[in-house]
Protein backbone atom coordinates (compact mmCIF):
# COMPACT_ATOMS: atom_id res chain seq x y z
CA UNK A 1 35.44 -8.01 12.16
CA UNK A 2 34.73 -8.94 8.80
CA UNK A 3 37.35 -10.64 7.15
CA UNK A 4 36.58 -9.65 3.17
CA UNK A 5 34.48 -7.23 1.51
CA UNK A 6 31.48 -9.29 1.46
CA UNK A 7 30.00 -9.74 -2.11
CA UNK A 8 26.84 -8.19 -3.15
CA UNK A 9 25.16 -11.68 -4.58
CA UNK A 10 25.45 -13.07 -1.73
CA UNK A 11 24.30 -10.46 0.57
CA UNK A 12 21.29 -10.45 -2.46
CA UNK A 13 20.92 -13.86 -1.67
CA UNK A 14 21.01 -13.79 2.37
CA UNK A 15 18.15 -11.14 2.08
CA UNK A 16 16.10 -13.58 0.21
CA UNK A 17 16.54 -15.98 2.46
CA UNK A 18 15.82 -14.37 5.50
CA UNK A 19 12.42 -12.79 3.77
CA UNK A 20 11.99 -16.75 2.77
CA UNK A 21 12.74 -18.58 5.73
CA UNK A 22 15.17 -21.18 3.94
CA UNK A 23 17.16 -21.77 1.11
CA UNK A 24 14.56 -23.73 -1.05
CA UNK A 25 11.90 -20.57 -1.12
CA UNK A 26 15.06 -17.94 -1.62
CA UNK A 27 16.15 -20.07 -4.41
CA UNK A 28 12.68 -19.69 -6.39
CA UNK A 29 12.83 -16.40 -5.62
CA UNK A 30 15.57 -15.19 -6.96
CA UNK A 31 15.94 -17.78 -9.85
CA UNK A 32 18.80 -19.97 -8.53
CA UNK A 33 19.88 -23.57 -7.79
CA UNK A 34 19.41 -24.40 -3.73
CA UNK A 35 22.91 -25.48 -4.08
CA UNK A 36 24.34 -21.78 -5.43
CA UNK A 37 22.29 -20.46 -2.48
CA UNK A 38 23.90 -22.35 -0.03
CA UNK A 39 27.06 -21.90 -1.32
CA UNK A 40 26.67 -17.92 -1.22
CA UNK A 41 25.53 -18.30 2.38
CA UNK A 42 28.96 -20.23 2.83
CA UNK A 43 30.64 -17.19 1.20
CA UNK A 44 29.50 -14.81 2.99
CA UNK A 45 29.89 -16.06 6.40
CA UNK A 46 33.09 -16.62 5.31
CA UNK A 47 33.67 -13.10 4.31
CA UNK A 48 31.92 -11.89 7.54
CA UNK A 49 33.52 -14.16 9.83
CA UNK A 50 30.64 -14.95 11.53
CA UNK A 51 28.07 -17.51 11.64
CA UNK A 52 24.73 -16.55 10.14
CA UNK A 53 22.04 -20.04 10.24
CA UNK A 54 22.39 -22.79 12.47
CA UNK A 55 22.04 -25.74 10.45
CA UNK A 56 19.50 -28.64 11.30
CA UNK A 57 17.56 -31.30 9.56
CA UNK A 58 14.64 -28.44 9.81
CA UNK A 59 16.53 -25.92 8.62
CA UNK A 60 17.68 -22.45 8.72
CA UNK A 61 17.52 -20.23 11.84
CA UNK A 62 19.44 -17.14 11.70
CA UNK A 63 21.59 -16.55 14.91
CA UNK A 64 21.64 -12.90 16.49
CA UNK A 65 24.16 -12.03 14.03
CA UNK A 66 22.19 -12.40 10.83
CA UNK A 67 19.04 -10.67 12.44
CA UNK A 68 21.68 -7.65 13.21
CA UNK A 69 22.80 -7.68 9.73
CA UNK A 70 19.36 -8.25 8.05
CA UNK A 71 18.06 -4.48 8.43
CA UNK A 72 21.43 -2.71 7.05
CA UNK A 73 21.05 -5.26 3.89
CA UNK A 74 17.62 -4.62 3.12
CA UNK A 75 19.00 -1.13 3.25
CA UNK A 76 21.09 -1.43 0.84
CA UNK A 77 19.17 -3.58 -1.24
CA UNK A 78 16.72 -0.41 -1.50
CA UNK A 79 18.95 2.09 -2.54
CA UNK A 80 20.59 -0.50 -5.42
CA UNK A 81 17.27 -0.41 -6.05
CA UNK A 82 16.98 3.26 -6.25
CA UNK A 83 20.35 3.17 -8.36
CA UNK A 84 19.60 0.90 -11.03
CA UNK A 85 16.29 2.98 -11.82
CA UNK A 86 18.23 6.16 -11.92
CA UNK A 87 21.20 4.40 -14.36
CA UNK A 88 18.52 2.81 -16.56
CA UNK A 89 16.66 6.24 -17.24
CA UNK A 90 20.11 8.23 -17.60
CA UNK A 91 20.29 7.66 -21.47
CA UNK A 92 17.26 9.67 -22.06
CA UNK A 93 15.05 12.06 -19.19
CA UNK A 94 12.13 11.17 -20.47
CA UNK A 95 12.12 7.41 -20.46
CA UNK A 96 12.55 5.00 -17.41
CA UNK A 97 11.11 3.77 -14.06
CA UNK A 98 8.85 5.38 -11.78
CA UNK A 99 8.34 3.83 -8.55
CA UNK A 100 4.97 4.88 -6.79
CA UNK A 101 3.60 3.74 -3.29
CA UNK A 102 0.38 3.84 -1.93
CA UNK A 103 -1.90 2.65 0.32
CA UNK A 104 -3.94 -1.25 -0.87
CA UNK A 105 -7.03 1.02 -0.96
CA UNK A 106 -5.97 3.46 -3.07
CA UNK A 107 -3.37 1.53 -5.23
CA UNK A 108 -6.14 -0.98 -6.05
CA UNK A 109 -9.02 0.91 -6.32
CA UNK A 110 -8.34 4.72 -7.47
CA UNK A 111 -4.87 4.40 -8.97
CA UNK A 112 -5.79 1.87 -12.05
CA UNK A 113 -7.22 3.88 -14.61
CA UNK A 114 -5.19 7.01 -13.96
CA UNK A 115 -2.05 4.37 -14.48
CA UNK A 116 -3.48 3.21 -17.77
CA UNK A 117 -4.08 6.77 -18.95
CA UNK A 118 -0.56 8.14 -18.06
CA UNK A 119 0.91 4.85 -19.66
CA UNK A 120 -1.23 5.31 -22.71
CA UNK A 121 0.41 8.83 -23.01
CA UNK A 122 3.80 7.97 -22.11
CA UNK A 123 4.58 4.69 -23.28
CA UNK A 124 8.46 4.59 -22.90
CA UNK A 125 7.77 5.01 -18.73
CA UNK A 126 7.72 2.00 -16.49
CA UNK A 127 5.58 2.16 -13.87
CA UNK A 128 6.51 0.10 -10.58
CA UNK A 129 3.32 0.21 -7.88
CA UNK A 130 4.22 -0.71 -4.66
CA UNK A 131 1.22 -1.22 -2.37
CA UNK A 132 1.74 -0.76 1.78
CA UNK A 133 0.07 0.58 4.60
CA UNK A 134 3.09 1.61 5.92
CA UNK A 135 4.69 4.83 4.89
CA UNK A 136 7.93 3.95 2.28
CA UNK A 137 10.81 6.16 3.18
CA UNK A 138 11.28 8.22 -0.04
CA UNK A 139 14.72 9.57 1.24
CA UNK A 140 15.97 5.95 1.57
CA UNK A 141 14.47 5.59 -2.14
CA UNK A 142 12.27 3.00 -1.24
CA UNK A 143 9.71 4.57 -4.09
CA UNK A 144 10.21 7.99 -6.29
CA UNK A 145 6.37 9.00 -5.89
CA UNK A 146 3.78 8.51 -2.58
CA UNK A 147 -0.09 9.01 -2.48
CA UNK A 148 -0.08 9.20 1.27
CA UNK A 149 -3.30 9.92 3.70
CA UNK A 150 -1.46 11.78 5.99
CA UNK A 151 0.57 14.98 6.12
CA UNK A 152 4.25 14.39 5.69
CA UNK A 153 6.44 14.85 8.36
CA UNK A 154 9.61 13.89 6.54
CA UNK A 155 11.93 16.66 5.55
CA UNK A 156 13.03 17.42 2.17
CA UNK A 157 10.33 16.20 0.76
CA UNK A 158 7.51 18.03 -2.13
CA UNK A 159 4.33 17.44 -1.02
CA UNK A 160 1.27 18.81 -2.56
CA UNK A 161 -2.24 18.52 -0.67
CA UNK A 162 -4.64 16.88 -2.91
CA UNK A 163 -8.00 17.37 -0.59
CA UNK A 164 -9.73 15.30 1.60
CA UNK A 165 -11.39 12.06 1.10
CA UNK A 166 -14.58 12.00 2.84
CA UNK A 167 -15.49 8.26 4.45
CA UNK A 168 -19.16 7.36 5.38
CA UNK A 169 -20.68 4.70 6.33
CA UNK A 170 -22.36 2.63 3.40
CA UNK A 171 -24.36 -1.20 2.99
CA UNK A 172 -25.75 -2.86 0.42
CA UNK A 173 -28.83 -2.51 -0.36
CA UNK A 174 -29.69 -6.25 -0.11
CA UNK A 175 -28.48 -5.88 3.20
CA UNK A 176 -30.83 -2.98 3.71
CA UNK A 177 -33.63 -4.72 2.47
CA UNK A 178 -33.09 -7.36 4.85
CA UNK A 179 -32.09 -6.22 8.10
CA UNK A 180 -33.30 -2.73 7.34
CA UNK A 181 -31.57 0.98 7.40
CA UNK A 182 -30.62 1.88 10.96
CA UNK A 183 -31.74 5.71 12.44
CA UNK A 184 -29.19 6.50 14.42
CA UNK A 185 -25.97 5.58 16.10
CA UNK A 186 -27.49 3.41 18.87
CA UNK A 187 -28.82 1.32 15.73
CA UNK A 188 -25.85 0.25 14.69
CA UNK A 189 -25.92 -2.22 17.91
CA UNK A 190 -28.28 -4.26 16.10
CA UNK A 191 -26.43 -4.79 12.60
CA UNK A 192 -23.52 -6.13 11.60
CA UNK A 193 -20.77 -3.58 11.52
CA UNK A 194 -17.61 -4.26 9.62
CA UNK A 195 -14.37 -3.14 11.33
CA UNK A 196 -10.84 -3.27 12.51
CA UNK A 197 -10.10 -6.67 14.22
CA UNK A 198 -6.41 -6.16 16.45
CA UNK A 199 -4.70 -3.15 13.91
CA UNK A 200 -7.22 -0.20 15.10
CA UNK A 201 -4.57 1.98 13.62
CA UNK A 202 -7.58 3.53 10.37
CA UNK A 203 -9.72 3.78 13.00
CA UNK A 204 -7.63 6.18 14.84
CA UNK A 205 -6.62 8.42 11.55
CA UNK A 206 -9.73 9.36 11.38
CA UNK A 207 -10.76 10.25 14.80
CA UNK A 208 -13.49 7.14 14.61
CA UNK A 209 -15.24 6.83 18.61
CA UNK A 210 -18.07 5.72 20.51
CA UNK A 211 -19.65 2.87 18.15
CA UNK A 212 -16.88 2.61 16.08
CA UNK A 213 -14.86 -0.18 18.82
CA UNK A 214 -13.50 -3.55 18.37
CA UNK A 215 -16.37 -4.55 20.67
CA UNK A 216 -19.00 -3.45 18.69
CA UNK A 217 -17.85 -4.62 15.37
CA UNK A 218 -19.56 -8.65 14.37
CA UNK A 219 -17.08 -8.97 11.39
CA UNK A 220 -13.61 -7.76 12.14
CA UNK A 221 -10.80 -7.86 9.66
CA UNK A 222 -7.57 -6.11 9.22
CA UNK A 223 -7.52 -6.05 5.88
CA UNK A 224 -9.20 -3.10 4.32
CA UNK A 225 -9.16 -4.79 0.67
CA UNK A 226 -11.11 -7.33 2.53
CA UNK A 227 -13.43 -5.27 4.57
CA UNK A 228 -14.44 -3.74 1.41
CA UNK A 229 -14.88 -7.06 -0.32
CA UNK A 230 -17.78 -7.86 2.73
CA UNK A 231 -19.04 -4.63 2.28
CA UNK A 232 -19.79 -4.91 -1.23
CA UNK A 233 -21.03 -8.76 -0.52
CA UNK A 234 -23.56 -7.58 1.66
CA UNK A 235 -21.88 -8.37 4.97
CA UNK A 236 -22.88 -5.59 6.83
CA UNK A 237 -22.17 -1.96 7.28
CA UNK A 238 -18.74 -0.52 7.09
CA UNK A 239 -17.07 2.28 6.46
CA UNK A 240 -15.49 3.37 2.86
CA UNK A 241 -14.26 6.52 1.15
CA UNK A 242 -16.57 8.09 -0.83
CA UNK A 243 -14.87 7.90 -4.18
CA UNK A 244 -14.88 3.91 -4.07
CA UNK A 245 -18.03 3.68 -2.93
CA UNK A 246 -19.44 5.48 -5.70
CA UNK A 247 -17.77 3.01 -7.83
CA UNK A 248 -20.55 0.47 -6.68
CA UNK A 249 -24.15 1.43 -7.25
CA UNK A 250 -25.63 -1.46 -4.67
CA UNK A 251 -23.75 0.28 -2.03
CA UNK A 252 -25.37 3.07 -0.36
CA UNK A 253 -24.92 5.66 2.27
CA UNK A 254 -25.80 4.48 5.94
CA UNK A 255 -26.42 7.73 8.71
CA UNK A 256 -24.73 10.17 6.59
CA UNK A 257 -25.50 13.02 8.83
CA UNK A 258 -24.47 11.22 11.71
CA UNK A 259 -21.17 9.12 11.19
CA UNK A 260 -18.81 10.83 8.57
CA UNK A 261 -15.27 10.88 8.58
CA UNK A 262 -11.80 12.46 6.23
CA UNK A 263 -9.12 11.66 5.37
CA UNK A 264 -6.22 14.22 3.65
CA UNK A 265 -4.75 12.81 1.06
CA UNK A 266 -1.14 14.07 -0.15
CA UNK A 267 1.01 13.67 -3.43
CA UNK A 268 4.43 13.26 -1.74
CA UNK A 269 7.97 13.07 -3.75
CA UNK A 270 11.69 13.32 -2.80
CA UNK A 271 13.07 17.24 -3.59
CA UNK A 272 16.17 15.76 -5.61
CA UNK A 273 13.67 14.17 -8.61
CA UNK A 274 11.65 17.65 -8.77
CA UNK A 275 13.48 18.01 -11.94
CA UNK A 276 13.68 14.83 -13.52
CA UNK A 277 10.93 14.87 -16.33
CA UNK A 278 9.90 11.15 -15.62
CA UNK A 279 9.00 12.08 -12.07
CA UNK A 280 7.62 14.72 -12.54
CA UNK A 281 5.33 14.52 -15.44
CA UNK A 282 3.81 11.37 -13.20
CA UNK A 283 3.77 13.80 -10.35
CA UNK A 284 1.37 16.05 -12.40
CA UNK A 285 -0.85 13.96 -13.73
CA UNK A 286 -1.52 12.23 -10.59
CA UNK A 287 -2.29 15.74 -8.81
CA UNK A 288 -4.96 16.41 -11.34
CA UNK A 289 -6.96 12.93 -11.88
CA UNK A 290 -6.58 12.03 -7.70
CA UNK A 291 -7.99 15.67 -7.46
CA UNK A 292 -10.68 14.89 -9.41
CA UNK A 293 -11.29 11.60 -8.24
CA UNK A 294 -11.85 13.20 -4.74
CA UNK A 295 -14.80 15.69 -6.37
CA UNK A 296 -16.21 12.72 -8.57
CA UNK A 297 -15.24 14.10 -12.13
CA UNK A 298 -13.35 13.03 -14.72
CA UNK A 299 -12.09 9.18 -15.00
CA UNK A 300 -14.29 8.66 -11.90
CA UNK A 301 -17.62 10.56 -13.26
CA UNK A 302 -20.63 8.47 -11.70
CA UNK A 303 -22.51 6.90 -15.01
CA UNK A 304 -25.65 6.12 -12.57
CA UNK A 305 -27.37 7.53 -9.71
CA UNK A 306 -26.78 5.60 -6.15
CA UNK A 307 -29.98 3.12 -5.89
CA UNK A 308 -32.48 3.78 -3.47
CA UNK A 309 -32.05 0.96 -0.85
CA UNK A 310 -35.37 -0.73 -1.15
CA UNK A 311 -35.08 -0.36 -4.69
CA UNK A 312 -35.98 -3.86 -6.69
């Protein structure tokens, strides 16, 4: 039984170190002296009544007790979160912090220059971009917005269903010109394919079978950032939504009769912020440009035609 009301700081500061691993990394974290660390980790085993770290000349490790305590603190570390964006915006409805998740993908490659147009328009809105594969809990207030490539099964949620983002296969065309363009499927065994190494969860999203298995992939990664990175360096051929790959004019379709793929993608937002003007004016303009961005028009108009892949 907990002796005190523990303080927030140093429940703040035992969630640092636990993401950290020790006191030194926590304290460049969050901006402190490894001393005031260790003295709030004092504090609040004090106020707990338990012991949280076993001490050595190693350091840290967190005893049963702080691993059961670590989830409910990063709880509420999210919804303090939540409250200081809502208390910073309350002056005035149209100036604040939005907090938007998305995929790496899709934060890094189709979110940028909608962002930069919406803060061009609306200056006094912060944007905060939080990039996971994962799906943020909006109802916990991990985030205020989600581009998701799923249908949400959350409830009280307001989702709108932007489309579907068609994936093909694509290669460079140096890699084309090389190893030349495969046929058919029963091709691909003799390139380099570019997929999933142990997280075959994107594979499975998207129904992706027969060739399309650990096995039969020579350059595995887990990392779609950096699958797309090999793709574009000539690697081999891998799989990538349409809308990025027309971003790259070297990159061009592979069997696109044969092997395509979709993805839905979603604009997803918690019902309580339908009405706060921030929220939704972000809400908005993401619904049109990620709409257009899916049929290849507006800020993601092709300026070239796709190169022919023996093209010098």
């Amino acid at each position: 039984m907990a002796r005190s009301d523990p303080p927030w700081e140093a429940l703040r500061t035992f969630a640092a170190v636990m993401r950290e691993g020790g006191l030194s990394g926590a304290a460049r974290r969050l901006g402190l002296s490894q001393p005031t660390v260790g003295r709030h980790i004092d504090a609040l085993e004090a106020a707990l009544g338990v012991a949280l770290f076993a001490r050595s000349p190693r350091g840290l490790t967190p005893t049963l007790a702080a691993r059961d305590l670590a989830p409910h603190v990063e709880a509420m570390k999210v919804a303090a979160n939540a409250a200081q964006r809502a208390a910073a915006s309350a002056a005035s409805p149209d100036r604040g912090v939005v907090r938007l998740t998305a995929s790496h993908v899709v934060g890094v490659e189709v979110l940028p220059p909608i962002l930069a147009r919406f803060s061009a328009d609306h200056p006094a809105i912060t944007l905060e971009l939080s990039l996971s594969n994962r799906n943020q809990d909006l109802a916990r207030g991990e985030a205020d917005l989600a581009v998701r490539m799923a249908r949400p099964t959350q409830g009280g949620l307001v989702a709108r269903r932007i489309g579907r983002t068609p994936i093909g296969l694509y290669a460079h065309r140096d890699y084309l010109a090389r190893f030349g363009t495969p046929q058919s499927l029963a091709d691909l065994a003799q390139h380099c394919v570019i997929g999933f190494d142990r997280d075959d969860s994107s594979a499975r999203s998207v129904g992706a079978k027969g060739p399309f298995t650990r096995e039969a992939f020579r350059f595995r990664c887990d990392d779609e950032l950096a699958q797309l990175a090999a793709l574009r360096a000539g690697v081999g051929i891998g799989g990538c939504q349409e809308g990025v790959a027309r971003k790259s004019p070297d990159l061009v379709p592979v069997l696109p009769g044969a092997a395509r793929f979709a993805l839905e993608m979603w604009l997803v937002m918690h019902e309580d912020l339908k009405a706060t003007p921030r929220v939704k004016r972000l809400f908005d303009a993401l619904a049109v440009d990620l709409a257009d961005y899916l049929r290849g028009r507006g800020l993601f108009q092709r300026s070239s035609p796709v190169a022919s892949p023996l093209a010098s």
